[in-house]
N, C-alpha and C. Protein backbone atom coordinates (compact mmCIF):
# COMPACT_ATOMS: atom_id res chain seq x y z
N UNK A 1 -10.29 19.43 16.82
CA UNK A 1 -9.44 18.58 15.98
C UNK A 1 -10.26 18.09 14.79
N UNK A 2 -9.77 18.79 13.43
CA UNK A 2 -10.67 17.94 12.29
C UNK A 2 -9.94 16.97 11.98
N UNK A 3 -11.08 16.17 11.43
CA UNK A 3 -10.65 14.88 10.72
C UNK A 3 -10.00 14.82 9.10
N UNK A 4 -8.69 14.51 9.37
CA UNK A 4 -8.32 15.16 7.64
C UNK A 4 -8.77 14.21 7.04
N UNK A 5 -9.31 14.66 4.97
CA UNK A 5 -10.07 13.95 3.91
C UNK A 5 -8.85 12.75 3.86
N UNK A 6 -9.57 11.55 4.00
CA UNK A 6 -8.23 10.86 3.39
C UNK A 6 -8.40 10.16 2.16
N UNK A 7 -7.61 9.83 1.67
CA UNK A 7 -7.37 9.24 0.01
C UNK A 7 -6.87 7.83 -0.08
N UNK A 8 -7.57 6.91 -0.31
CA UNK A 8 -7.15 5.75 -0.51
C UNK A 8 -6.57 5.71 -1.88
N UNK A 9 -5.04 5.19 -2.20
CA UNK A 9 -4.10 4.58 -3.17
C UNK A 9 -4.19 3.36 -3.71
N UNK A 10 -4.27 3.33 -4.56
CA UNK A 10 -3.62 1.65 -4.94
C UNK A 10 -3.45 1.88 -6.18
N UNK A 11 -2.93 0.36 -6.97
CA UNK A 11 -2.80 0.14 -8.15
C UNK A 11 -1.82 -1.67 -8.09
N UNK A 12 -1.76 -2.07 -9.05
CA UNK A 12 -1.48 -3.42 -8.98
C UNK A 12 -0.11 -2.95 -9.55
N UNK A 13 1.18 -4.10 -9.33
CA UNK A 13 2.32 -4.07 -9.63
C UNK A 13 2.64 -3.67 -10.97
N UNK A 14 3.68 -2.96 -10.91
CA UNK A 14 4.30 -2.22 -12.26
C UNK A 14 3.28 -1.12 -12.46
N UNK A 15 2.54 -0.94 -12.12
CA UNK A 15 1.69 0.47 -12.75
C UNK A 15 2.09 1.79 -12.14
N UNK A 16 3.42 2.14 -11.29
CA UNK A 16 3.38 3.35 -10.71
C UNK A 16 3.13 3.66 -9.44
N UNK A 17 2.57 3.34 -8.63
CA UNK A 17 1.88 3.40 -7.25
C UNK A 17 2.45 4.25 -6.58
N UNK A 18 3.99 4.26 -6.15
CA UNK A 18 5.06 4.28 -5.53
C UNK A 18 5.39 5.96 -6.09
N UNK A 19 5.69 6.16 -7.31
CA UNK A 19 5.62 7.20 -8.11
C UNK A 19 4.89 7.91 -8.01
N UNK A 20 3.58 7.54 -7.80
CA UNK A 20 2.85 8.86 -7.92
C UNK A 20 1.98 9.24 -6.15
N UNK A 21 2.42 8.26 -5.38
CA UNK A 21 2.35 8.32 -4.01
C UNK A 21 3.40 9.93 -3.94
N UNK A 22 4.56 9.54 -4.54
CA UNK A 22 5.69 10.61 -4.62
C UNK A 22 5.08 12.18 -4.62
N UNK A 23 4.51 11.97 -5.51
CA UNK A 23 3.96 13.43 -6.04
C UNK A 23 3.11 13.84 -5.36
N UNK A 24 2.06 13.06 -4.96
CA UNK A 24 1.21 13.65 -3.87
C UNK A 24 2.21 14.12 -2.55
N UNK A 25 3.28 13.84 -2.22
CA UNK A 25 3.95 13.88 -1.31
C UNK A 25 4.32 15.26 -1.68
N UNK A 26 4.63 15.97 -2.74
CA UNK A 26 5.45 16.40 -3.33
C UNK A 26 4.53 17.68 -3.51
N UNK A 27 3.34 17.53 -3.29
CA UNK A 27 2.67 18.72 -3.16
C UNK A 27 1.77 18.71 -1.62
N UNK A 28 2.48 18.09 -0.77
CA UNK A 28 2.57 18.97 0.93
C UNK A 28 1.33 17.64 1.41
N UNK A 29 0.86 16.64 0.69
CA UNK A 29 0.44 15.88 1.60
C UNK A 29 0.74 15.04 2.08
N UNK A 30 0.60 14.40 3.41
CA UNK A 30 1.03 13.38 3.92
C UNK A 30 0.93 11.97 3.71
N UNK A 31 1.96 11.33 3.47
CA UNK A 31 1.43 9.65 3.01
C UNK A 31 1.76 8.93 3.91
N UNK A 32 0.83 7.72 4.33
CA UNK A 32 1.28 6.53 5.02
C UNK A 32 0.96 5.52 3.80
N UNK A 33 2.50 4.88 4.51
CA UNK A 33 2.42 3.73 3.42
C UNK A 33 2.13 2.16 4.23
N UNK A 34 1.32 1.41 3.35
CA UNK A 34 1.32 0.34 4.24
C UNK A 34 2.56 -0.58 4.14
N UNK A 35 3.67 -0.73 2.96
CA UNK A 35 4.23 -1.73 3.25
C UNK A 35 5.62 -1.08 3.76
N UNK A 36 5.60 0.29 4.12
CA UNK A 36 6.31 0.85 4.87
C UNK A 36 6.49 0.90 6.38
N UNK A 37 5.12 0.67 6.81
CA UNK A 37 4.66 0.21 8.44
C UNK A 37 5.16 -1.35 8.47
N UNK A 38 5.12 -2.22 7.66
CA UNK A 38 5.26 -3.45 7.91
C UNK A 38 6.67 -3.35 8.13
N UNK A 39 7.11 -2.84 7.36
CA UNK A 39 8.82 -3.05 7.39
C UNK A 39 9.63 -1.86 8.76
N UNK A 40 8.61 -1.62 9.53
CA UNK A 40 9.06 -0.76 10.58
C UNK A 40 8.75 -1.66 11.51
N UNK A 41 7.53 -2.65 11.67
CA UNK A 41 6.98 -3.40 12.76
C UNK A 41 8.04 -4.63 12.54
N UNK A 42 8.89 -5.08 11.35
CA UNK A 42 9.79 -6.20 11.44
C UNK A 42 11.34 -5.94 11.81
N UNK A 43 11.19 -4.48 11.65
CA UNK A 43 12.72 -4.11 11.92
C UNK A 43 13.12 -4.49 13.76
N UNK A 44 14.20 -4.10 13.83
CA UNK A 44 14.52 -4.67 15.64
C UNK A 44 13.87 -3.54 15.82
N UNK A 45 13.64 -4.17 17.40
CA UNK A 45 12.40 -2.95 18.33
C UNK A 45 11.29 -3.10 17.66
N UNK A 46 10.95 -3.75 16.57
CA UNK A 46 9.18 -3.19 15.98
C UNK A 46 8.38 -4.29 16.77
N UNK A 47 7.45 -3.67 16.31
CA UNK A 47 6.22 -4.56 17.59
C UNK A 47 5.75 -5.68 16.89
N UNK A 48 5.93 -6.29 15.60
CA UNK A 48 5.70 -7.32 15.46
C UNK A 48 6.91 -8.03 15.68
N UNK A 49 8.17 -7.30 15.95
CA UNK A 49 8.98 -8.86 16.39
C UNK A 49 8.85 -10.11 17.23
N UNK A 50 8.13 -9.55 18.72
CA UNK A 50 7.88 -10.37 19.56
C UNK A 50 6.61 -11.33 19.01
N UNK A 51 5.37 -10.93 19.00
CA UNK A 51 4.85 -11.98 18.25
C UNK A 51 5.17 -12.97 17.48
N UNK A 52 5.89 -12.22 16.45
CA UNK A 52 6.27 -13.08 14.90
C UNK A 52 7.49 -14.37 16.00
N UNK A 53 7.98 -14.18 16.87
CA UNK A 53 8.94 -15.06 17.42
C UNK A 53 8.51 -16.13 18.29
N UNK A 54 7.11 -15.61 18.76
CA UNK A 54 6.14 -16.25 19.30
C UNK A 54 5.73 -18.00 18.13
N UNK A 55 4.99 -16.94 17.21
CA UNK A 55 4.64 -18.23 16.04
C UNK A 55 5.59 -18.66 15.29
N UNK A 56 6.93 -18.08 15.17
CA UNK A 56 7.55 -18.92 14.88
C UNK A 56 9.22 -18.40 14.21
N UNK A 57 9.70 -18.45 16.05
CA UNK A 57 11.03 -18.53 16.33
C UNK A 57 12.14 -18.33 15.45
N UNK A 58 12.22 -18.92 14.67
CA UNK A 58 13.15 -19.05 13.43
C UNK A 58 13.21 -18.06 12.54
N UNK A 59 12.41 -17.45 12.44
CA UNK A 59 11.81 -15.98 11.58
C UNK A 59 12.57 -14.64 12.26
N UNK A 60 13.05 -15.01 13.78
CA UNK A 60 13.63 -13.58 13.82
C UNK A 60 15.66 -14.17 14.04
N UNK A 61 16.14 -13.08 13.59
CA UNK A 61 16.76 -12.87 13.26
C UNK A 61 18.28 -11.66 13.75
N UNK A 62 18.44 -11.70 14.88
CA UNK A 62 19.28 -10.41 15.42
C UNK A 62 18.35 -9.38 15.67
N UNK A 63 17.56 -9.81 16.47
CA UNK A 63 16.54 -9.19 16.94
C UNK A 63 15.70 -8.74 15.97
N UNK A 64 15.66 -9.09 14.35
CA UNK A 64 14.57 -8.56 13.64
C UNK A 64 13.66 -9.49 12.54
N UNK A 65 13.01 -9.55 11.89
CA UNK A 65 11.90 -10.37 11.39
C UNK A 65 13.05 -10.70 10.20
N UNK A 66 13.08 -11.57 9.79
CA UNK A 66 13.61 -12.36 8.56
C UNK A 66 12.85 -12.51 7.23
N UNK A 67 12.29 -11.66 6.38
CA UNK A 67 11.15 -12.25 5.75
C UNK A 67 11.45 -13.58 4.54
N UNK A 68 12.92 -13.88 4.51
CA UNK A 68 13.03 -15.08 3.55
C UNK A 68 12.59 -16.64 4.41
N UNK A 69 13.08 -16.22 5.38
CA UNK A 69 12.62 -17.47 6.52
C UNK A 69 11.32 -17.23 7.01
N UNK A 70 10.50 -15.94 6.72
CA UNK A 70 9.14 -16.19 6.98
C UNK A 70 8.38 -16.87 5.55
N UNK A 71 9.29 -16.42 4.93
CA UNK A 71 8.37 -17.04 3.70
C UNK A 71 8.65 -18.56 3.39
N UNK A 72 9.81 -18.97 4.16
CA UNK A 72 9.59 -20.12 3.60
C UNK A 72 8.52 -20.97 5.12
N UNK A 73 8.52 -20.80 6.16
CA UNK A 73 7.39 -21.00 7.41
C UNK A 73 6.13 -20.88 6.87
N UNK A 74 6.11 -19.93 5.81
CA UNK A 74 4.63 -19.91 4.98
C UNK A 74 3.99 -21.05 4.32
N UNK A 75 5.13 -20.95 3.55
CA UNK A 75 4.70 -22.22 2.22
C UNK A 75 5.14 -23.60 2.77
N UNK A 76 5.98 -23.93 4.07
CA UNK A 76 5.68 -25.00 4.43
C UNK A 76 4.93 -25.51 5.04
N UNK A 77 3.97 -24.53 6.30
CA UNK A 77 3.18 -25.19 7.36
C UNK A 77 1.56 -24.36 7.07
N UNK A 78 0.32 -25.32 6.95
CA UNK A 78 -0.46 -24.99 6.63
C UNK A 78 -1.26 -23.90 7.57
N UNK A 79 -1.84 -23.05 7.14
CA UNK A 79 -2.72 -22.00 8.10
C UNK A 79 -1.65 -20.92 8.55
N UNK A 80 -0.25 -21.40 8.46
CA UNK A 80 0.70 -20.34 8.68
C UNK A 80 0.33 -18.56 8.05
N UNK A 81 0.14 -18.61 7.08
CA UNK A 81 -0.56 -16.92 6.61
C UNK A 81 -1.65 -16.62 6.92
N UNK A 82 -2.34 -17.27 7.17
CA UNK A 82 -3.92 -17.04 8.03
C UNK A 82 -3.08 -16.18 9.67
N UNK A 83 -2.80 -17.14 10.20
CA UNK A 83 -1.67 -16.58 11.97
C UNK A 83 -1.32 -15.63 11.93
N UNK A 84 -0.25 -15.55 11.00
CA UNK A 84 0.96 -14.61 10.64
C UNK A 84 -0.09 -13.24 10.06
N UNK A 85 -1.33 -13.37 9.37
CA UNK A 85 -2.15 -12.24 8.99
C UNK A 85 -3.14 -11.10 9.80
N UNK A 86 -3.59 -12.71 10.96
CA UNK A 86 -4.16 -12.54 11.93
C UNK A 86 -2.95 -11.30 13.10
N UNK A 87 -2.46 -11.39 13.29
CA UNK A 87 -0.82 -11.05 13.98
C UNK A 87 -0.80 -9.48 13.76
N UNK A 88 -0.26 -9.70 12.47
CA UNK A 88 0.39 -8.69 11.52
C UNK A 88 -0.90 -7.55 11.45
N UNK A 89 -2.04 -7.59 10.93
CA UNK A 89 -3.21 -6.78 10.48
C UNK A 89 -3.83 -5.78 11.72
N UNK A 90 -3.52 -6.20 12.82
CA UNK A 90 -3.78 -5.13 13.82
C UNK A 90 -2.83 -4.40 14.28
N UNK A 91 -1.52 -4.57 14.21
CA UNK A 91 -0.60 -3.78 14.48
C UNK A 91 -0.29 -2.80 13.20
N UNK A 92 -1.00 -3.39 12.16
CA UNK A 92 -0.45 -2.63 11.11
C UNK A 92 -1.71 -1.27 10.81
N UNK A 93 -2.73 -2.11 11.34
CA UNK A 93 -4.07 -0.87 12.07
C UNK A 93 -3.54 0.19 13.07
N UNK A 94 -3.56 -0.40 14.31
CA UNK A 94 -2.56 0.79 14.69
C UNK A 94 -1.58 1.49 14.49
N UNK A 95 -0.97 1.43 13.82
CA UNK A 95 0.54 2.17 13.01
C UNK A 95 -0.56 3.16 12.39
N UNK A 96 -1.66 3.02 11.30
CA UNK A 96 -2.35 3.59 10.52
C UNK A 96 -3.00 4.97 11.17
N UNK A 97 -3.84 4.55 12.25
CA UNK A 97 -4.34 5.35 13.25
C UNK A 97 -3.46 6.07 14.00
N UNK A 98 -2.40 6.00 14.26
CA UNK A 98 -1.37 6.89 15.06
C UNK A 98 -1.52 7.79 13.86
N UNK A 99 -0.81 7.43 12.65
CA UNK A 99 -0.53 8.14 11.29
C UNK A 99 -1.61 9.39 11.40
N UNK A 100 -3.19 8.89 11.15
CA UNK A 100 -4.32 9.60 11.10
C UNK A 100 -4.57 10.51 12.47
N UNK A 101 -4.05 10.29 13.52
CA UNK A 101 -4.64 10.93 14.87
C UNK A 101 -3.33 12.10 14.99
N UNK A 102 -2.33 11.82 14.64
CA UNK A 102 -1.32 13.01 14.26
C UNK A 102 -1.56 13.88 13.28
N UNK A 103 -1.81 13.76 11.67
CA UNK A 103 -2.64 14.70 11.04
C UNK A 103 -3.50 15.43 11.69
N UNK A 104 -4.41 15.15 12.05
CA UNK A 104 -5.66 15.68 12.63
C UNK A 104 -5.23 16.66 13.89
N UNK A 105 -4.19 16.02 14.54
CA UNK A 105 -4.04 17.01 15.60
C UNK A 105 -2.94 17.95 15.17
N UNK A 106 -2.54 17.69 13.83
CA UNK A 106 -1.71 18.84 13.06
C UNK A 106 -2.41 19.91 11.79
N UNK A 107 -3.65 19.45 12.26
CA UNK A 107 -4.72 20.38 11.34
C UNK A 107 -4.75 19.77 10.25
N UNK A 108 -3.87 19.14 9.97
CA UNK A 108 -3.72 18.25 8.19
C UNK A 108 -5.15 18.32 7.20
N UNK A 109 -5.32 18.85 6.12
CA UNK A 109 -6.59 19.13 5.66
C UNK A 109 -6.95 17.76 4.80
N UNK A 110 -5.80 17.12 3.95
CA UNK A 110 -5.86 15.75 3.35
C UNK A 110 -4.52 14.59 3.50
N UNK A 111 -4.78 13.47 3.40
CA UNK A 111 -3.87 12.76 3.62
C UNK A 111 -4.28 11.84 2.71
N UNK A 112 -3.02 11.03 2.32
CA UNK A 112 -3.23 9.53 1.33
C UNK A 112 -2.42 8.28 2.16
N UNK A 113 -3.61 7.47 2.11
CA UNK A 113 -3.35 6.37 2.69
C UNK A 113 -2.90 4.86 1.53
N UNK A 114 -1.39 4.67 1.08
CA UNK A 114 -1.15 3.91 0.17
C UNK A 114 -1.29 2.60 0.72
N UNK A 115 -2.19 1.61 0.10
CA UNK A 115 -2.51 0.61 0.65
C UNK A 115 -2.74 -0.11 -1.06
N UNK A 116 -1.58 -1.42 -0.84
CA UNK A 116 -1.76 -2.49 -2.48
C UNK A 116 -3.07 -2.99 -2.23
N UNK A 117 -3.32 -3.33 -0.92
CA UNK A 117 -4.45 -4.64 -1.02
C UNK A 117 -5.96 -3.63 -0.92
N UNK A 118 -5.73 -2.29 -1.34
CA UNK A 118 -6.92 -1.15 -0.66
C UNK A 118 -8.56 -1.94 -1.18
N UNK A 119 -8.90 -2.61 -2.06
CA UNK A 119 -9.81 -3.27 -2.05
C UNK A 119 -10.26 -4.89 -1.95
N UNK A 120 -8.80 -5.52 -1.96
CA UNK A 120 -9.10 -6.95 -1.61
C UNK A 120 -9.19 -7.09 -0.18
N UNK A 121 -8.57 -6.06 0.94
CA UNK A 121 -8.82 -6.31 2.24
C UNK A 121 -9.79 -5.62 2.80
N UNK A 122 -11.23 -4.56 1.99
CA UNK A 122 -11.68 -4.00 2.68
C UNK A 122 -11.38 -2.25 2.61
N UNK A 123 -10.07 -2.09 2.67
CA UNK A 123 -10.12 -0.94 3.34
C UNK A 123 -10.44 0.10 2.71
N UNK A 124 -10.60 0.03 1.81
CA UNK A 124 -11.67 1.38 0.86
C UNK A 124 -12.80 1.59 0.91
N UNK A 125 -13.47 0.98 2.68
CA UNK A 125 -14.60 1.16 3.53
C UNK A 125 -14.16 2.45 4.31
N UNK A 126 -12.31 2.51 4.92
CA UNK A 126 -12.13 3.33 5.62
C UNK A 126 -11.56 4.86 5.16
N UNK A 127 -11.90 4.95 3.63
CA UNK A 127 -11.47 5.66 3.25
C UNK A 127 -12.45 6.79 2.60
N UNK A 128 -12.01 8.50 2.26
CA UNK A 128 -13.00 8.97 1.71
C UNK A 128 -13.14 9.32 0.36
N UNK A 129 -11.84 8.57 -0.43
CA UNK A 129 -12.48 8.97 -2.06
C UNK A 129 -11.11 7.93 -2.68
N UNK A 130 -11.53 7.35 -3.53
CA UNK A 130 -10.02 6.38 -3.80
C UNK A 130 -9.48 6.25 -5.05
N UNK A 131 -8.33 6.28 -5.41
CA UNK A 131 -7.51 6.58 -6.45
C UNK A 131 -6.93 5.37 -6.71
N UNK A 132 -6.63 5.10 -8.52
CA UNK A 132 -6.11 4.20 -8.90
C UNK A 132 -5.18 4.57 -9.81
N UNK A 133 -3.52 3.68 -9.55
CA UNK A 133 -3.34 4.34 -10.56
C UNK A 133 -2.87 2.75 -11.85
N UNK A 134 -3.44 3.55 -12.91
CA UNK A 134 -3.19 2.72 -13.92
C UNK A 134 -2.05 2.92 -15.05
N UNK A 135 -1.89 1.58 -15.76
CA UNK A 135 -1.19 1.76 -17.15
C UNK A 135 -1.79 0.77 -18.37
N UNK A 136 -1.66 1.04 -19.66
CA UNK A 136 -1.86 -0.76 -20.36
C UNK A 136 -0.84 -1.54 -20.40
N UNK A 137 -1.40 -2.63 -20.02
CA UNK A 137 -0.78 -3.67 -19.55
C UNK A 137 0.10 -4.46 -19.81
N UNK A 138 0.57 -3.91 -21.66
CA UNK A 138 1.84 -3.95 -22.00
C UNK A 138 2.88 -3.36 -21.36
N UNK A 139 2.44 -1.88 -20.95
CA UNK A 139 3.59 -1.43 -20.33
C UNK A 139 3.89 -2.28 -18.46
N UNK A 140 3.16 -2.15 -18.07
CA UNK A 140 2.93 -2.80 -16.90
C UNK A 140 3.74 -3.66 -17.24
N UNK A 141 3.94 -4.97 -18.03
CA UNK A 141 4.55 -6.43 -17.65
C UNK A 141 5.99 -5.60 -18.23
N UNK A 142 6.14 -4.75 -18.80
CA UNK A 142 7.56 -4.42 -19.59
C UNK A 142 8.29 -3.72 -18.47
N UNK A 143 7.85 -3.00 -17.43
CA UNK A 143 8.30 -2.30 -16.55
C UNK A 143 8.37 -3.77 -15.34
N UNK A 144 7.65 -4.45 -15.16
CA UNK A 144 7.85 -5.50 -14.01
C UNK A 144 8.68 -6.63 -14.11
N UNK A 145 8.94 -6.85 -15.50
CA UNK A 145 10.28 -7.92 -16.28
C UNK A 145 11.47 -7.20 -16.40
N UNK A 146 11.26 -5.73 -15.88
CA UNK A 146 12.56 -4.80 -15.76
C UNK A 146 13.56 -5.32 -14.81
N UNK A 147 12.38 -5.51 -13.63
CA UNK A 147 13.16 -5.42 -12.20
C UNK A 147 13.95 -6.86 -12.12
N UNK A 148 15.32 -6.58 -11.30
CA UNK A 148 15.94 -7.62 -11.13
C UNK A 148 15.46 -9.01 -10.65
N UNK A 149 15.72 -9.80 -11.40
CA UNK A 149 15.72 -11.18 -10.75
C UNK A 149 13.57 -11.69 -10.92
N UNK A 150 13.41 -10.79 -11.96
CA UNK A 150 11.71 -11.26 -12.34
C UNK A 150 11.57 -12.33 -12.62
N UNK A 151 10.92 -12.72 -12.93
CA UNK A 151 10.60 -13.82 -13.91
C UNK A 151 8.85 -13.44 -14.69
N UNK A 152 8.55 -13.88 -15.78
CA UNK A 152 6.92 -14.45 -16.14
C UNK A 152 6.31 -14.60 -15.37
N UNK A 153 6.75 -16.18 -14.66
CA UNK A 153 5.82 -16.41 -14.04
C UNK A 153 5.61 -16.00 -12.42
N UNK A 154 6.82 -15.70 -12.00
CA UNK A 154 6.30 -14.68 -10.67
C UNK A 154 5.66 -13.66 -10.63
N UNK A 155 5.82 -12.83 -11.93
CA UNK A 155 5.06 -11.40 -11.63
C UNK A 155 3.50 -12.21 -12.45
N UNK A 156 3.09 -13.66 -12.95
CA UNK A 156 1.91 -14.11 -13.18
C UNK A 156 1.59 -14.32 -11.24
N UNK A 157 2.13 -15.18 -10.97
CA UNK A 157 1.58 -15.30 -9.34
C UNK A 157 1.22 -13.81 -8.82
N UNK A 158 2.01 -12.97 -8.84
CA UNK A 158 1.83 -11.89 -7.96
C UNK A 158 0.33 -11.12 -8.88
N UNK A 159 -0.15 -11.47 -10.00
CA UNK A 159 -0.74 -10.64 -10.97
C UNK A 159 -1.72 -11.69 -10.30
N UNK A 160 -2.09 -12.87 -9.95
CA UNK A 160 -2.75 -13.54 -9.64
C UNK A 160 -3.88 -13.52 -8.56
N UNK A 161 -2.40 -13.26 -7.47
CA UNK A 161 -2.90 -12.57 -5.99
C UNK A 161 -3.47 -11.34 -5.88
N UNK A 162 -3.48 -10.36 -6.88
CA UNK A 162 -4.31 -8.79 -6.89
C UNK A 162 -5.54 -8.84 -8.05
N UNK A 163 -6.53 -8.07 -7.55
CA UNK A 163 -7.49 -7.64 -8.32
C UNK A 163 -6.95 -7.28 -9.58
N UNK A 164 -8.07 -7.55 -10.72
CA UNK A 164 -7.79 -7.51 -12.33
C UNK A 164 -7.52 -5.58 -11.70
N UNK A 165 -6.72 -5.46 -12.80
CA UNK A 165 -6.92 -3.99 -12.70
C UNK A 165 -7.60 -3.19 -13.27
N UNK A 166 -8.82 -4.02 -14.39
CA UNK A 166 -10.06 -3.58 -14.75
C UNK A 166 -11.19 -3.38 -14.02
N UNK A 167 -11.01 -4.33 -12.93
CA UNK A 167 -11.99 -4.30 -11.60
C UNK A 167 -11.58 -3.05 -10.53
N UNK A 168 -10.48 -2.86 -10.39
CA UNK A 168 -9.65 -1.55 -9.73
C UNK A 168 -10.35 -0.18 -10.74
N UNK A 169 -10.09 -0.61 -11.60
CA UNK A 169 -10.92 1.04 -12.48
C UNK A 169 -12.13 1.05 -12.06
N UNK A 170 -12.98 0.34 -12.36
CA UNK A 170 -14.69 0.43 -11.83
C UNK A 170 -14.43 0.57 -10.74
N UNK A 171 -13.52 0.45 -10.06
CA UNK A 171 -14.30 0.83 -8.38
C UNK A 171 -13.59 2.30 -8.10
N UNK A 172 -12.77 2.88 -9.01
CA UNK A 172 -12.02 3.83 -8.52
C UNK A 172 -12.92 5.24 -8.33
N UNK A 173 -12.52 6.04 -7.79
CA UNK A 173 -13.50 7.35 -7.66
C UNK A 173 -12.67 8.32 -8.41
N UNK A 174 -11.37 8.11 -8.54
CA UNK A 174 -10.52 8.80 -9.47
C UNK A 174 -9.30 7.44 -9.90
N UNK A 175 -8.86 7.78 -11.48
CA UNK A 175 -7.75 7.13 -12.17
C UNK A 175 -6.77 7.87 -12.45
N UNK A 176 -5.38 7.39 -12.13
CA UNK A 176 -4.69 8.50 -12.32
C UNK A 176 -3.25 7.42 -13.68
N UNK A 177 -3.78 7.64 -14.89
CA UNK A 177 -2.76 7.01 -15.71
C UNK A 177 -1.09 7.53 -15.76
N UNK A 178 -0.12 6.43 -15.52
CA UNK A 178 0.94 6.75 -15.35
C UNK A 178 1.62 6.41 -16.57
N UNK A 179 0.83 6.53 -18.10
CA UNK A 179 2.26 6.05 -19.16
C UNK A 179 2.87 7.26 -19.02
N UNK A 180 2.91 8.28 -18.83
CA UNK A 180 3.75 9.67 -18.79
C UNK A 180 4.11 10.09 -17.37
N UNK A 181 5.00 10.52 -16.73
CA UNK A 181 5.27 11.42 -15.34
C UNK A 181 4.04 12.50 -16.25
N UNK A 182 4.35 13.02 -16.65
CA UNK A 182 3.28 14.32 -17.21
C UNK A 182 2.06 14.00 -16.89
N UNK A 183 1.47 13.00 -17.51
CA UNK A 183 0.13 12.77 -17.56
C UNK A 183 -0.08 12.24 -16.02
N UNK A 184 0.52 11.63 -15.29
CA UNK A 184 0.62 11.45 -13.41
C UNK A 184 0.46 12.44 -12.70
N UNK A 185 1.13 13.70 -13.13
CA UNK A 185 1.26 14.82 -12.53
C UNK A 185 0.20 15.44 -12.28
N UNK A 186 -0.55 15.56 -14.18
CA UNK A 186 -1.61 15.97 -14.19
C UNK A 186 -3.01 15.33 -13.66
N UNK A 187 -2.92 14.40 -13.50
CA UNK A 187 -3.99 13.49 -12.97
C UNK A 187 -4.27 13.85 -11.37
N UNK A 188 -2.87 14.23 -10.57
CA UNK A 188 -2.69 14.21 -9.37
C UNK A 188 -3.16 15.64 -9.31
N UNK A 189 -2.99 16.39 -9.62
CA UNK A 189 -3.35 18.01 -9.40
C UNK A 189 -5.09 18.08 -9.75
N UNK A 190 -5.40 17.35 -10.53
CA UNK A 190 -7.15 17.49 -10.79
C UNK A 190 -7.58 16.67 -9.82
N UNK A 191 -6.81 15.78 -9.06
CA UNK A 191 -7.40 14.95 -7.73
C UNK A 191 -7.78 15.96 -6.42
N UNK A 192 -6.38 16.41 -6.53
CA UNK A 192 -6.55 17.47 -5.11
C UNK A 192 -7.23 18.70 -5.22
N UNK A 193 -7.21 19.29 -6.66
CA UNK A 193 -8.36 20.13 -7.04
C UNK A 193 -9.50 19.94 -6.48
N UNK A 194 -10.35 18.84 -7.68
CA UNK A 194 -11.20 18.18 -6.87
C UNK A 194 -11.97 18.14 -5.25
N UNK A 195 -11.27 17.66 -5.03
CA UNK A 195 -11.16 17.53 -3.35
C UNK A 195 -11.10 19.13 -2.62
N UNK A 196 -10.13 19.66 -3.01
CA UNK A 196 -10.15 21.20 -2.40
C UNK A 196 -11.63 21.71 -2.66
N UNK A 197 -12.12 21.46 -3.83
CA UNK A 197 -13.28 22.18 -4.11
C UNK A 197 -13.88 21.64 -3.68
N UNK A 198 -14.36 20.08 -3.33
CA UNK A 198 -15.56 19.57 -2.44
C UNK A 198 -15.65 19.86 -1.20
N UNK A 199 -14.39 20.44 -0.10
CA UNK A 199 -14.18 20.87 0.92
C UNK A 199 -14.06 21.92 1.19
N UNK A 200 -14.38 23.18 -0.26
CA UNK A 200 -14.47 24.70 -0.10
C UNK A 200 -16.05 24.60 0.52
């Protein structure tokens, strides 16, 4: 059983992430997404329901996680996201590792692991080469004041809570700029190039 190359993702809001996760998809590799596992572990039956009902009852919902009523359990009771992180971060480890131990036993040669927080939590320790994808940052706030119901200053909080995305470039091992699908495309094909050739 080899261990397939994996690819750590990220990029900060509005820059694409999601998009160009796509394309890698789109040329036969496998993606796990992290905020795709979360929203499988809150759905009914997911394995963070029982916990999350544990710390705090009110949060579930017809058998499934509520996240407007978790968020407001957040911002009212102190240490609540510390718990709720503590909780959440190992089940969302295991989801990851199932992901990775199925590749591997499907021969899988590379995989991308999309993860927002891939360097504020660490995990671009567990990864073997990591990708960013960027835009300038005009376009970024013009595409994130798109989405319904934005505001300034929320997508400032949320811009708050993630790494500058100048600090995301220096650490990246590859950048993949998204002002064009074209220029994404092309970024993504010299990635896996890349990689094919370090593993010829």
């Amino acid at each position: 059983m080899t261990r397939p190359f994996r690819i750590g993702l990220t990029g900060s809001i509005g820059m694409g992430k999601s998009t160009t996760a796509s394309m890698f998809a789109d040329r036969g590799v496998p993606v796990w997404d992290a905020d795709a596992a979360v929203h499988r572990l809150y759905a009914k039956g997911g394995a963070a329901v029982g916990p999350i009902a544990r710390l705090c009852p009110d949060a579930v919902v017809d058998g499934a996680v509520d996240r407007a009523r978790l968020k407001r359990w957040i911002a009212a009771e102190d240490g609540a996201l510390g718990r709720l992180e503590s909780t959440i971060h190992p089940l969302v480890a295991a989801d990851r590792a199932e992901f990775l131990n199925r590749a591997a036993r499907d021969g899988v040669r590379v995989v991308l692991l999309d993860i927002p927080l891939l360097f504020e939590t660490g995990a671009d320790t567990t990864v073997d080469a990591t990708v960013v994808v960027s835009a300038p940052a005009e376009v970024q706030k013009a595409r994130v004041l798109a989405r319904p119901g934005m505001t300034e200053a929320h997508f400032q909080t949320i811009l708050d809570r993630q790494m500058p995305d100048a600090e995301k470039r220096k650490r990246a091992d590859y950048i993949v700029e998204t002002l064009t699908l074209d220029d994404a495309r092309a970024a993504v094909d010299r990635v896996l190039k890349e990689i094919e050739n370090r593993d010829a």
